[in-house]
PDB file of N, CA and C in Angstrom:
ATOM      1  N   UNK A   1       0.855  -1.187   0.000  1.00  0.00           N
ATOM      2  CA  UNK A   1       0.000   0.000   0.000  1.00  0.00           C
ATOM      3  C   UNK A   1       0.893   1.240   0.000  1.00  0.00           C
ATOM      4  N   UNK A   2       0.264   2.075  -0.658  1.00  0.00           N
ATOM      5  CA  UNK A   2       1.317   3.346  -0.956  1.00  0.00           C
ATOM      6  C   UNK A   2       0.980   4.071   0.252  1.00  0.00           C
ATOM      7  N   UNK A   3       1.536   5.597   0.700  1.00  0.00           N
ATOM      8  CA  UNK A   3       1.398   6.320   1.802  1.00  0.00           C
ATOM      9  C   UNK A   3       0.831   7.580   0.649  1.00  0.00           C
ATOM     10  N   UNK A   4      -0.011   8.414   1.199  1.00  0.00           N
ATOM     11  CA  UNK A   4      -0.290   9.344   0.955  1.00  0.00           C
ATOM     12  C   UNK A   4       0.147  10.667   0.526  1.00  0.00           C
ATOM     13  N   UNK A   5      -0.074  10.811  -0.285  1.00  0.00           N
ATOM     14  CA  UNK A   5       1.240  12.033  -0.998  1.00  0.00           C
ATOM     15  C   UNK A   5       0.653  13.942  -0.134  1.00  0.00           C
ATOM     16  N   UNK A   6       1.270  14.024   0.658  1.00  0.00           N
ATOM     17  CA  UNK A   6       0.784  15.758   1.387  1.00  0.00           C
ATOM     18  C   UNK A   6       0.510  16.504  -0.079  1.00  0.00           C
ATOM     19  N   UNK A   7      -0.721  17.830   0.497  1.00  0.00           N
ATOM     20  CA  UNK A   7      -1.209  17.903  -0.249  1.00  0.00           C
ATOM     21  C   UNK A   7      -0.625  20.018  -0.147  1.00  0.00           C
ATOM     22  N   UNK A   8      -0.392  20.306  -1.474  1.00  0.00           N
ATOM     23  CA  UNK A   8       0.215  21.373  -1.147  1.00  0.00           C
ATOM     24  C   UNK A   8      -1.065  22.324  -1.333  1.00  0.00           C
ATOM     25  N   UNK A   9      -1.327  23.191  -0.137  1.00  0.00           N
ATOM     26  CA  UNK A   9      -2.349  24.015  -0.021  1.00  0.00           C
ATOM     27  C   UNK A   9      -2.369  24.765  -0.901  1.00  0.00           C
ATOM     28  N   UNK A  10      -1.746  25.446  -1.769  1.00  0.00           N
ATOM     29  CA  UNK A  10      -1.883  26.574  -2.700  1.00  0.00           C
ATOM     30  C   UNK A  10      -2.117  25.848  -4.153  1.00  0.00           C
ATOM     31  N   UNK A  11      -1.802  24.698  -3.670  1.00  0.00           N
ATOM     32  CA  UNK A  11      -2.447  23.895  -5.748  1.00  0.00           C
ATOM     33  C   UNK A  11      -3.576  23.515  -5.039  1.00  0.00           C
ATOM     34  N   UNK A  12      -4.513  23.127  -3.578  1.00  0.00           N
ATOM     35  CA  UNK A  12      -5.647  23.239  -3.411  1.00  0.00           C
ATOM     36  C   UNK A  12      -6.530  24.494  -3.835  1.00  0.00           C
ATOM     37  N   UNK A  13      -5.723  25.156  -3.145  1.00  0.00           N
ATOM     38  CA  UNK A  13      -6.734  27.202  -3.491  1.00  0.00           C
ATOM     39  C   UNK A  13      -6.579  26.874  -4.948  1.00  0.00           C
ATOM     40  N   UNK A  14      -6.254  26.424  -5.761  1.00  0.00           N
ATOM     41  CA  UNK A  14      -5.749  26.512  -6.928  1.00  0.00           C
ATOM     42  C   UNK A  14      -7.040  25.948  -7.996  1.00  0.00           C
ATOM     43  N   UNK A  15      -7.159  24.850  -7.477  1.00  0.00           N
ATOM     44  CA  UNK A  15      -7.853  23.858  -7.413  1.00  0.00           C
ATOM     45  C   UNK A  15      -9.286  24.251  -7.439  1.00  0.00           C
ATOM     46  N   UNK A  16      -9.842  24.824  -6.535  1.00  0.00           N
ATOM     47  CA  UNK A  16     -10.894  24.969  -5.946  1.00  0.00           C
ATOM     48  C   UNK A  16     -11.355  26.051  -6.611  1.00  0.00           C
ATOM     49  N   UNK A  17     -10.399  26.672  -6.531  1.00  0.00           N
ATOM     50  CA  UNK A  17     -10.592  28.609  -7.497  1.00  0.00           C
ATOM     51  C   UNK A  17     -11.275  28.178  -9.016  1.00  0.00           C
ATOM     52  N   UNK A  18     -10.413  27.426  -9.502  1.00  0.00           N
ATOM     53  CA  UNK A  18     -10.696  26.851 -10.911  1.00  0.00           C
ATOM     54  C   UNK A  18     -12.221  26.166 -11.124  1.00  0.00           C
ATOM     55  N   UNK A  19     -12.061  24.850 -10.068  1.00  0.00           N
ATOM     56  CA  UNK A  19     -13.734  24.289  -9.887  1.00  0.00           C
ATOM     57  C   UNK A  19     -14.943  25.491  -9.843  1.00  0.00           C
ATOM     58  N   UNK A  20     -14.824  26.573  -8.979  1.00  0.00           N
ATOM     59  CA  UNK A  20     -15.555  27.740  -8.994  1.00  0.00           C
ATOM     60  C   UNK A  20     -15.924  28.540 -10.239  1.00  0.00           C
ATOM     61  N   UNK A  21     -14.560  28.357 -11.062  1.00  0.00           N
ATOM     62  CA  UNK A  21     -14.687  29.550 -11.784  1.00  0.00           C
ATOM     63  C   UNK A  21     -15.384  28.318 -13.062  1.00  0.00           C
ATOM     64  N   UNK A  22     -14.916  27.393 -13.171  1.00  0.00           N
ATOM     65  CA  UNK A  22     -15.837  26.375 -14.284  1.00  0.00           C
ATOM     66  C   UNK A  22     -17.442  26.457 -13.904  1.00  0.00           C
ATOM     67  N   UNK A  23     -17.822  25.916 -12.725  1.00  0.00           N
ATOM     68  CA  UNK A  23     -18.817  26.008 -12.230  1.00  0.00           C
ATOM     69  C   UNK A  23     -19.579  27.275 -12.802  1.00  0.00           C
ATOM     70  N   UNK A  24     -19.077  28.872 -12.801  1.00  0.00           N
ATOM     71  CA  UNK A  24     -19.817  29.887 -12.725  1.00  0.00           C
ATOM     72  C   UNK A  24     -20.277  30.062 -14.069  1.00  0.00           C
ATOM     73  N   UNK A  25     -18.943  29.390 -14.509  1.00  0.00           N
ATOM     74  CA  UNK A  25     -18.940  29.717 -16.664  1.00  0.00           C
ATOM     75  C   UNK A  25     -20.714  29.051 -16.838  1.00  0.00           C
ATOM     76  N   UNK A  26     -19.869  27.899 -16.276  1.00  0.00           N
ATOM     77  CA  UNK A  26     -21.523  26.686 -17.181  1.00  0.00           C
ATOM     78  C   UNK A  26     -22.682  27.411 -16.350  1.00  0.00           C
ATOM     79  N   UNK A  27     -22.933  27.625 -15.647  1.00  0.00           N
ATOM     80  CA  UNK A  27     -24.011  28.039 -14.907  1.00  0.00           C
ATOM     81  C   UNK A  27     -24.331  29.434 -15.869  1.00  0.00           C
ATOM     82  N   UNK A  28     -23.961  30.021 -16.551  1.00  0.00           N
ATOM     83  CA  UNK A  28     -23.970  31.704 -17.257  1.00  0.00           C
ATOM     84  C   UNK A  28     -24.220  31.225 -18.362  1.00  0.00           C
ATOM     85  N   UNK A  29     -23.689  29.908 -19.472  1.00  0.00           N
ATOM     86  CA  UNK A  29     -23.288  29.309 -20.298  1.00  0.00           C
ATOM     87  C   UNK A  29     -24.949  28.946 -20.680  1.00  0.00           C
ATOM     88  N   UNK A  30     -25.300  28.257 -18.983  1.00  0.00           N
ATOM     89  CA  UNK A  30     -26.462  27.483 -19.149  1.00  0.00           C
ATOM     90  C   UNK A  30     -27.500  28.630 -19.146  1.00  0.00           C
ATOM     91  N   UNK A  31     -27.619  29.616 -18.318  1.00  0.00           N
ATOM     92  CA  UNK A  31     -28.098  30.691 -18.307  1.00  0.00           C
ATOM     93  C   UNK A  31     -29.006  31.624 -19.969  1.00  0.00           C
ATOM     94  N   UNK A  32     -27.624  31.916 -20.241  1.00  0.00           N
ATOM     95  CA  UNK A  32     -28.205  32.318 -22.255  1.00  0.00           C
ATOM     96  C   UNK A  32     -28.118  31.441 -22.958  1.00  0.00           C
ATOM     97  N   UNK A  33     -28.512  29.905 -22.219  1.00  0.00           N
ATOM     98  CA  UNK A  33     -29.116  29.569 -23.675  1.00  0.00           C
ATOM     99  C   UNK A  33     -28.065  28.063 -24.677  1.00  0.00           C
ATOM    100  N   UNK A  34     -26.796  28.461 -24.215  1.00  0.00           N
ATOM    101  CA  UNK A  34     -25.703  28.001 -24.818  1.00  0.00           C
ATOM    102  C   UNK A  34     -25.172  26.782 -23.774  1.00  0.00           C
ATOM    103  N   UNK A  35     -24.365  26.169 -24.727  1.00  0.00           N
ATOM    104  CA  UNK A  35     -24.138  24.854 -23.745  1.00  0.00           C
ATOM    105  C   UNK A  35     -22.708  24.967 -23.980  1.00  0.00           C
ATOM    106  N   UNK A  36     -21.875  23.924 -22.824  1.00  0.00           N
ATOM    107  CA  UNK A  36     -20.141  24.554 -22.170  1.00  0.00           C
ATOM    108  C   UNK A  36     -19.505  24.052 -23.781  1.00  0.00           C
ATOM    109  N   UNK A  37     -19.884  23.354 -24.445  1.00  0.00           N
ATOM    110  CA  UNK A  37     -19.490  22.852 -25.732  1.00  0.00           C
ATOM    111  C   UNK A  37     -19.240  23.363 -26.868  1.00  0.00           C
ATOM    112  N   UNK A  38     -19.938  24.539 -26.698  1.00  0.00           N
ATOM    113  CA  UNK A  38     -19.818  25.413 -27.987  1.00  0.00           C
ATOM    114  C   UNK A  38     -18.932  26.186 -28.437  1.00  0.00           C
ATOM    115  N   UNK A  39     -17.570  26.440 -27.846  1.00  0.00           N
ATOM    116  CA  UNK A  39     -16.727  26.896 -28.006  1.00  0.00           C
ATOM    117  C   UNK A  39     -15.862  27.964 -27.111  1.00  0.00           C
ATOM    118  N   UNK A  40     -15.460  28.939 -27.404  1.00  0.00           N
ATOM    119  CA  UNK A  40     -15.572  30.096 -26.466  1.00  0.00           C
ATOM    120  C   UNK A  40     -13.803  29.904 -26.116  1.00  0.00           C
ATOM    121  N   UNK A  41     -13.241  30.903 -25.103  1.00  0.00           N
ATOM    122  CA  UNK A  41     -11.904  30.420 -24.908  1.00  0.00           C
ATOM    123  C   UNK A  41     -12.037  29.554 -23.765  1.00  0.00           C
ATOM    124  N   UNK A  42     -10.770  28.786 -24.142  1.00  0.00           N
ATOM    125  CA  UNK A  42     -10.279  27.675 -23.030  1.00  0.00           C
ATOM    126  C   UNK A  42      -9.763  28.636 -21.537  1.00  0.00           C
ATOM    127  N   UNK A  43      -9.967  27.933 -20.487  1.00  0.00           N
ATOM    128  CA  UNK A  43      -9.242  28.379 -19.347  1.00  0.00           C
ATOM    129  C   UNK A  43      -9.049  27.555 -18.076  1.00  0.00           C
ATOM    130  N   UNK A  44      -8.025  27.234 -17.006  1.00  0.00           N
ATOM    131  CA  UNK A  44      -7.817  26.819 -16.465  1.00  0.00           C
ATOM    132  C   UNK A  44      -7.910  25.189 -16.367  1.00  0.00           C
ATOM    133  N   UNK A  45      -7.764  25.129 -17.099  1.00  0.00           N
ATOM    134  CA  UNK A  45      -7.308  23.468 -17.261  1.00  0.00           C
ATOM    135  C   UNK A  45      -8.909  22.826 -17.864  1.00  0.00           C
ATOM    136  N   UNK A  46      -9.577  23.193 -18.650  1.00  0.00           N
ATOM    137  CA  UNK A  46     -10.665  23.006 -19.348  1.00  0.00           C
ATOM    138  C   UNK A  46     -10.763  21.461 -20.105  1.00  0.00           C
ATOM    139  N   UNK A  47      -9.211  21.361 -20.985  1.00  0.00           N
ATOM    140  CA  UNK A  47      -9.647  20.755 -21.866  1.00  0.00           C
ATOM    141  C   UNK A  47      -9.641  21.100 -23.263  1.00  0.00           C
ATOM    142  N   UNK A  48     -10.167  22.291 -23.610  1.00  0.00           N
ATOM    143  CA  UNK A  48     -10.677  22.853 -24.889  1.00  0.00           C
ATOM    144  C   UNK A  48      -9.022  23.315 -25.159  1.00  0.00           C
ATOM    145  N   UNK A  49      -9.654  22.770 -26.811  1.00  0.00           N
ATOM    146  CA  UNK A  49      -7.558  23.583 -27.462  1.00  0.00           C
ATOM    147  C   UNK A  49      -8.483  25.331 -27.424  1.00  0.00           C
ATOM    148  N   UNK A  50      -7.151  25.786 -27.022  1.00  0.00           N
ATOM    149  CA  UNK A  50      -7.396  27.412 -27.380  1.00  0.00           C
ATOM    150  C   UNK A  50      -6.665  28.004 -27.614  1.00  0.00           C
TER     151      UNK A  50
END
């Protein structure tokens, strides 16, 4: 069994900031109409080439 790797607090804030800020997109995204798929710029570790 492996031991647990410590977890560095500032790639958590990091982390979390990002989950938030995805979260707010799609929620605005979903808002007018448009879905997270449609293009738009990439950011914070998305996925999307940009």
């Amino acid at each position: 069994m492996t031991e647990p790797v410590p977890t560095d607090p500032r790639a958590e804030r990091e982390r979390d900031r990002c989950g938030r800020l995805r979260f707010r997109a799609s929620a605005a995204l979903h808002k007018s109409g448009l879905s997270a798929g449609s293009g738009g710029p990439a950011g914070c570790g998305s996925g999307a080439p940009g």
